[in-house]
Protein backbone atom coordinates (compact mmCIF):
# COMPACT_ATOMS: atom_id res chain seq x y z
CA UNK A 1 -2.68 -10.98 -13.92
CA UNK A 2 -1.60 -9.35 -10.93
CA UNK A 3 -1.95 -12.47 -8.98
CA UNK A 4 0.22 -14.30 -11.33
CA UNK A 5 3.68 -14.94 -11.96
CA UNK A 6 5.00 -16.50 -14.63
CA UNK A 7 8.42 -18.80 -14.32
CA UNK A 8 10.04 -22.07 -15.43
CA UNK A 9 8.88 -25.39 -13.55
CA UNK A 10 10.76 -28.30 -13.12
CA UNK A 11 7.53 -30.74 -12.46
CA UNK A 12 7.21 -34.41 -12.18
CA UNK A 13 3.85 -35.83 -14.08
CA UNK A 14 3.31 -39.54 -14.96
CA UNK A 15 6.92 -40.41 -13.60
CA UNK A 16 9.01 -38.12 -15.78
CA UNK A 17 10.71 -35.00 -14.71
CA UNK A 18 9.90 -32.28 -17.42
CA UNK A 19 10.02 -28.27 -17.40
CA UNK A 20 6.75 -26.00 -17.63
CA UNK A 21 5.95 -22.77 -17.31
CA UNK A 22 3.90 -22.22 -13.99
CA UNK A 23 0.38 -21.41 -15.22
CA UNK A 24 0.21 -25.17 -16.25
CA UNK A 25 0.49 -25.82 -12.52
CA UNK A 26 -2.41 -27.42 -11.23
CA UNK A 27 -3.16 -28.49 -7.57
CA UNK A 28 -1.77 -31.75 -6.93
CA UNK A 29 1.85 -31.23 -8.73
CA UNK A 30 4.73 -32.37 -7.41
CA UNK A 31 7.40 -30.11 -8.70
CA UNK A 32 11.13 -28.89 -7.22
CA UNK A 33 11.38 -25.68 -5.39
CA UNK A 34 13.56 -23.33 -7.35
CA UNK A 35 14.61 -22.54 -10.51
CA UNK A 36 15.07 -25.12 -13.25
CA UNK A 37 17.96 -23.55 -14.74
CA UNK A 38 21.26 -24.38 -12.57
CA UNK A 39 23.78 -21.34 -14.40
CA UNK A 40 20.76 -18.97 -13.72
CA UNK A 41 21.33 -16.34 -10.89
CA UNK A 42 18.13 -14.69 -11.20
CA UNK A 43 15.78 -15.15 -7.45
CA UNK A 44 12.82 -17.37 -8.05
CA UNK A 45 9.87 -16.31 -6.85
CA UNK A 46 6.99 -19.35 -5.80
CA UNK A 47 4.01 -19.42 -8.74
CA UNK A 48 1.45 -21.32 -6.51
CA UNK A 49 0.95 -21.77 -2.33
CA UNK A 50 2.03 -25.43 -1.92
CA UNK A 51 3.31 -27.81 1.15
CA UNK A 52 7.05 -28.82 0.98
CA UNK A 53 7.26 -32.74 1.20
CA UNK A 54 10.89 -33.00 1.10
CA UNK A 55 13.93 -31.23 1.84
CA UNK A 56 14.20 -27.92 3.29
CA UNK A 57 14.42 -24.25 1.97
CA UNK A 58 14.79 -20.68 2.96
CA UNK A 59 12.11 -18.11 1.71
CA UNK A 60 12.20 -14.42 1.88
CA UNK A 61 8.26 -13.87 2.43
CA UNK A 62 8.88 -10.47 3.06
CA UNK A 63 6.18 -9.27 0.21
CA UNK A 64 3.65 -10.56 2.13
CA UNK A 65 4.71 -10.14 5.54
CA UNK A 66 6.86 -7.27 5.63
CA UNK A 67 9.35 -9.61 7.83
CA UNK A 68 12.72 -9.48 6.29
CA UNK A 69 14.94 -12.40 8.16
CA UNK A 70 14.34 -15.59 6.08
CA UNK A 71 11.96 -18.02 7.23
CA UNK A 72 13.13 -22.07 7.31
CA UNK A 73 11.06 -24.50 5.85
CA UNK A 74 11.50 -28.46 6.52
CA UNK A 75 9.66 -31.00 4.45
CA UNK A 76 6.17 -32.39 6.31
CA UNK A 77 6.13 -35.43 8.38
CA UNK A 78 4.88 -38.34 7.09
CA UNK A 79 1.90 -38.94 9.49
CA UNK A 80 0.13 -35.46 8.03
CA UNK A 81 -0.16 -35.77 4.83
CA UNK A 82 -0.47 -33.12 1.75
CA UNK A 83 -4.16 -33.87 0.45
CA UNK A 84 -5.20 -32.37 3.98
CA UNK A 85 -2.45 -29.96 4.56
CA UNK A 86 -4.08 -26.16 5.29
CA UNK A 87 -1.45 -23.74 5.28
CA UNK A 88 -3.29 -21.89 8.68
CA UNK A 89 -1.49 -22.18 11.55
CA UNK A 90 1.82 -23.45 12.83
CA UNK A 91 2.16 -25.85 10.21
CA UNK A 92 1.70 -23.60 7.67
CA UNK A 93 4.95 -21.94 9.23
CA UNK A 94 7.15 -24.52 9.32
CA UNK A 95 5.87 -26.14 6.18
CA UNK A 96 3.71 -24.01 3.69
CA UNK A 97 4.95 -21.88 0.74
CA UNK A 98 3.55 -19.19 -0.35
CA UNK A 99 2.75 -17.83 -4.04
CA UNK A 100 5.05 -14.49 -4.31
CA UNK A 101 7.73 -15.17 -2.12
CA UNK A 102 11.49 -15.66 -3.21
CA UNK A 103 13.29 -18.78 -2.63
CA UNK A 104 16.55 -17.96 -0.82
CA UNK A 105 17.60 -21.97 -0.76
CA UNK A 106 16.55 -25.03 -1.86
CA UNK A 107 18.23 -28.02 -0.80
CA UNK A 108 16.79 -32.21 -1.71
CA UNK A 109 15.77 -34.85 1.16
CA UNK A 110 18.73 -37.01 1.94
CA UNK A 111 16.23 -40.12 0.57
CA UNK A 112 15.45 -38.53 -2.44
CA UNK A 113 16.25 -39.70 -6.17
CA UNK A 114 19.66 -38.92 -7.60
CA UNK A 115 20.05 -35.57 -9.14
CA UNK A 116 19.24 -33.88 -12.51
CA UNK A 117 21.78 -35.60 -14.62
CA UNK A 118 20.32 -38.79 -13.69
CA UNK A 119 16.36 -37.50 -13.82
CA UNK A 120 15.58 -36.70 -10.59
CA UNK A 121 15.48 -33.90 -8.09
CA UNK A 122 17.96 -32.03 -7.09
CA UNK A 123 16.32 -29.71 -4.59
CA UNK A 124 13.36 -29.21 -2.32
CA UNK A 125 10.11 -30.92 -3.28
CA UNK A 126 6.74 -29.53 -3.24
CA UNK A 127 3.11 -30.15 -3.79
CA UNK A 128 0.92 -27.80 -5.07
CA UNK A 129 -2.42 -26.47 -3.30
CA UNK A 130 -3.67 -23.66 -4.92
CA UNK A 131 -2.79 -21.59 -8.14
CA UNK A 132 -3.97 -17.69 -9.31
CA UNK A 133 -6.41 -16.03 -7.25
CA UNK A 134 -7.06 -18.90 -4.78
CA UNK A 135 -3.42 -18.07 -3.24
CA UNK A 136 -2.51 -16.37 -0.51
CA UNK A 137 -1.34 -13.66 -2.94
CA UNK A 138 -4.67 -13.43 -5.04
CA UNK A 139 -6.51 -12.92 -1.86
CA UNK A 140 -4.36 -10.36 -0.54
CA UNK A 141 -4.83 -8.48 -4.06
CA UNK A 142 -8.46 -9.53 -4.25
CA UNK A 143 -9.26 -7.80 -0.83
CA UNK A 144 -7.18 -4.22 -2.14
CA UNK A 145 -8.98 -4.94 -5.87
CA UNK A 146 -12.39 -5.62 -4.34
CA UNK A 147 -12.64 -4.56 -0.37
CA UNK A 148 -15.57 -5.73 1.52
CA UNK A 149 -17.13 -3.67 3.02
CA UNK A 150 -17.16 -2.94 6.78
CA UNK A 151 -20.28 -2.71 8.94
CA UNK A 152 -19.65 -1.23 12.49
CA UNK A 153 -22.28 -1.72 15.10
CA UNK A 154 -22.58 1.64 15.25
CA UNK A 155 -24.11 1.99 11.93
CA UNK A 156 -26.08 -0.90 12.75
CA UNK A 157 -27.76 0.75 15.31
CA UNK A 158 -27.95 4.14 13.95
CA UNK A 159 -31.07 2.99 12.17
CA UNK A 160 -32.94 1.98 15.25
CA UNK A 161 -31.69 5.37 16.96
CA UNK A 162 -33.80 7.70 14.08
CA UNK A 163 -36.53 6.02 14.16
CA UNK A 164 -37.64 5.84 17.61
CA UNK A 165 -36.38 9.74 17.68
CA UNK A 166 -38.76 10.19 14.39
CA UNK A 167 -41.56 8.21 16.36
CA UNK A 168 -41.09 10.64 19.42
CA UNK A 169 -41.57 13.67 17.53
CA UNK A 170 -44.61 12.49 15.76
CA UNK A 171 -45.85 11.65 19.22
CA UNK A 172 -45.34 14.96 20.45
CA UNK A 173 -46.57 16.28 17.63
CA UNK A 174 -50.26 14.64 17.42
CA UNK A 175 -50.74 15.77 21.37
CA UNK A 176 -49.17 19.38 20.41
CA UNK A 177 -52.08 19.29 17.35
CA UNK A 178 -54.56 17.60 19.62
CA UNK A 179 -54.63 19.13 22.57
CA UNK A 180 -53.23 22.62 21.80
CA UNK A 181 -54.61 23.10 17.95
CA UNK A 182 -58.22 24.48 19.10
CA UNK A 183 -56.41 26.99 21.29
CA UNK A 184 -53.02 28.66 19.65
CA UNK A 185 -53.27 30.96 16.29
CA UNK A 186 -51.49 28.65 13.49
CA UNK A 187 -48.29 30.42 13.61
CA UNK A 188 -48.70 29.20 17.26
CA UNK A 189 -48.86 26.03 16.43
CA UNK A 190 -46.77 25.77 13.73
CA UNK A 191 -44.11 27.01 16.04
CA UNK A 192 -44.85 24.13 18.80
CA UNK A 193 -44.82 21.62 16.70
CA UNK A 194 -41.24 23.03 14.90
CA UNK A 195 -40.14 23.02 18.63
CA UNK A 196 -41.02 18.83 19.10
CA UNK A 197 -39.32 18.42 16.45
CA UNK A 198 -36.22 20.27 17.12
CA UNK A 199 -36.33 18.66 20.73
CA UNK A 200 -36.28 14.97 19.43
CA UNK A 201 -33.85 15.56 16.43
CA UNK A 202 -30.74 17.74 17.78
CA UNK A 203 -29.18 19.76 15.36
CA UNK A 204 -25.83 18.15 17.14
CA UNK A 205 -26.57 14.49 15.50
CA UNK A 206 -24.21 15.66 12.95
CA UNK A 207 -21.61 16.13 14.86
CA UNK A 208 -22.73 12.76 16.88
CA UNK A 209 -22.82 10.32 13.71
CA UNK A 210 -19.09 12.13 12.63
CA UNK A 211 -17.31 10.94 15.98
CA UNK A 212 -18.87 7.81 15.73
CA UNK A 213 -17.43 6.95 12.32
């Protein structure tokens, strides 16, 4: 739910123009950039990521950015078409629209159909690529909803660290019980080999595996 956002769609399926709401989007839609309703005042905010094939538009994409001025789009050239648009990269820039941000303007190709009052567009076209959590949007929530989880090298490592300092102080400790066991009282001996072990394993690792989280 968070990764959704319901509106009004002006989309056009099997030749006719009609209005949905936007979870009927699927990927592959053509449908006009803004809201259906002329007299309405209210922003519109994009349902879906998708390419913009014709016309141009200005989006506010600050909820995702952070970057308030608005960014122009123009509609993709012909010789890259949609079915292998990604929206990485420069042409997702100049092109790509993003689920969650506002459209600002919305303005049709200059060879595009007549307007509403005759059935066809009246603003910016666009195709849809992906819908819900397969947006730009439902990653960004998916990644604060679900985090994955970050391994440093450091922690990595750490294992390799204890257990050649665990294998060091069971070395000293067999030659400390070896060659020193037939000689030394047991409180002796108990102390020696407390003494290997404090030697290997500092009582500063600690301190050493804080400052390197």
């Amino acid at each position: 739910r968070l990764a959704s956002c319901g509106s009004q769609v002006r989309v056009c399926r099997d030749g006719r123009w009609e209005v949905v709401t936007s979870d009927n989007l699927v990927p592959g839609d053509c449908f006009e950039v803004g809201n259906p309703d002329a007299e309405s005042a209210d922003p519109w905010t994009m349902p879906c990521d998708a390419v913009l094939v014709s016309g141009t538009a200005a989006m506010d994409e600050s909820n995702l950015t952070g970057e308030s001025t608005p960014q122009p789009k123009v509609g993709i050239p012909d010789h890259l078409p949609a079915a292998v648009f990604s929206l990485n990269g420069n042409a997702g820039k100049k092109h790509g629209l993003f689920a969650g941000t506002t459209v600002l303007q919305s303005l049709p190709g200059a060879d595009d159909t007549p307007g509403q009052d005759q059935g066809g567009p009246n603003k910016a076209l666009a195709v849809v690529l992906a819908t819900g959590m397969a947006t730009t949007k439902g990653e960004l929530v998916r990644g604060i909803l679900w985090p994955t989880q970050m391994v440093f090298k450091f922690d990595e490592q750490l294992k390799v660290v204890i257990l050649f300092l665990l294998l060091w102080a069971g070395l000293w400790i067999g030659l400390t019980a070896v060659f020193w066991g037939h000689f030394d009282p047991p409180l002796a001996l108990f102390l020696s080999i407390m003494t290997c072990v404090m030697e290997a394993l500092s009582p500063l690792i600690p301190v050493m595996l804080v400052a390197g989280e």
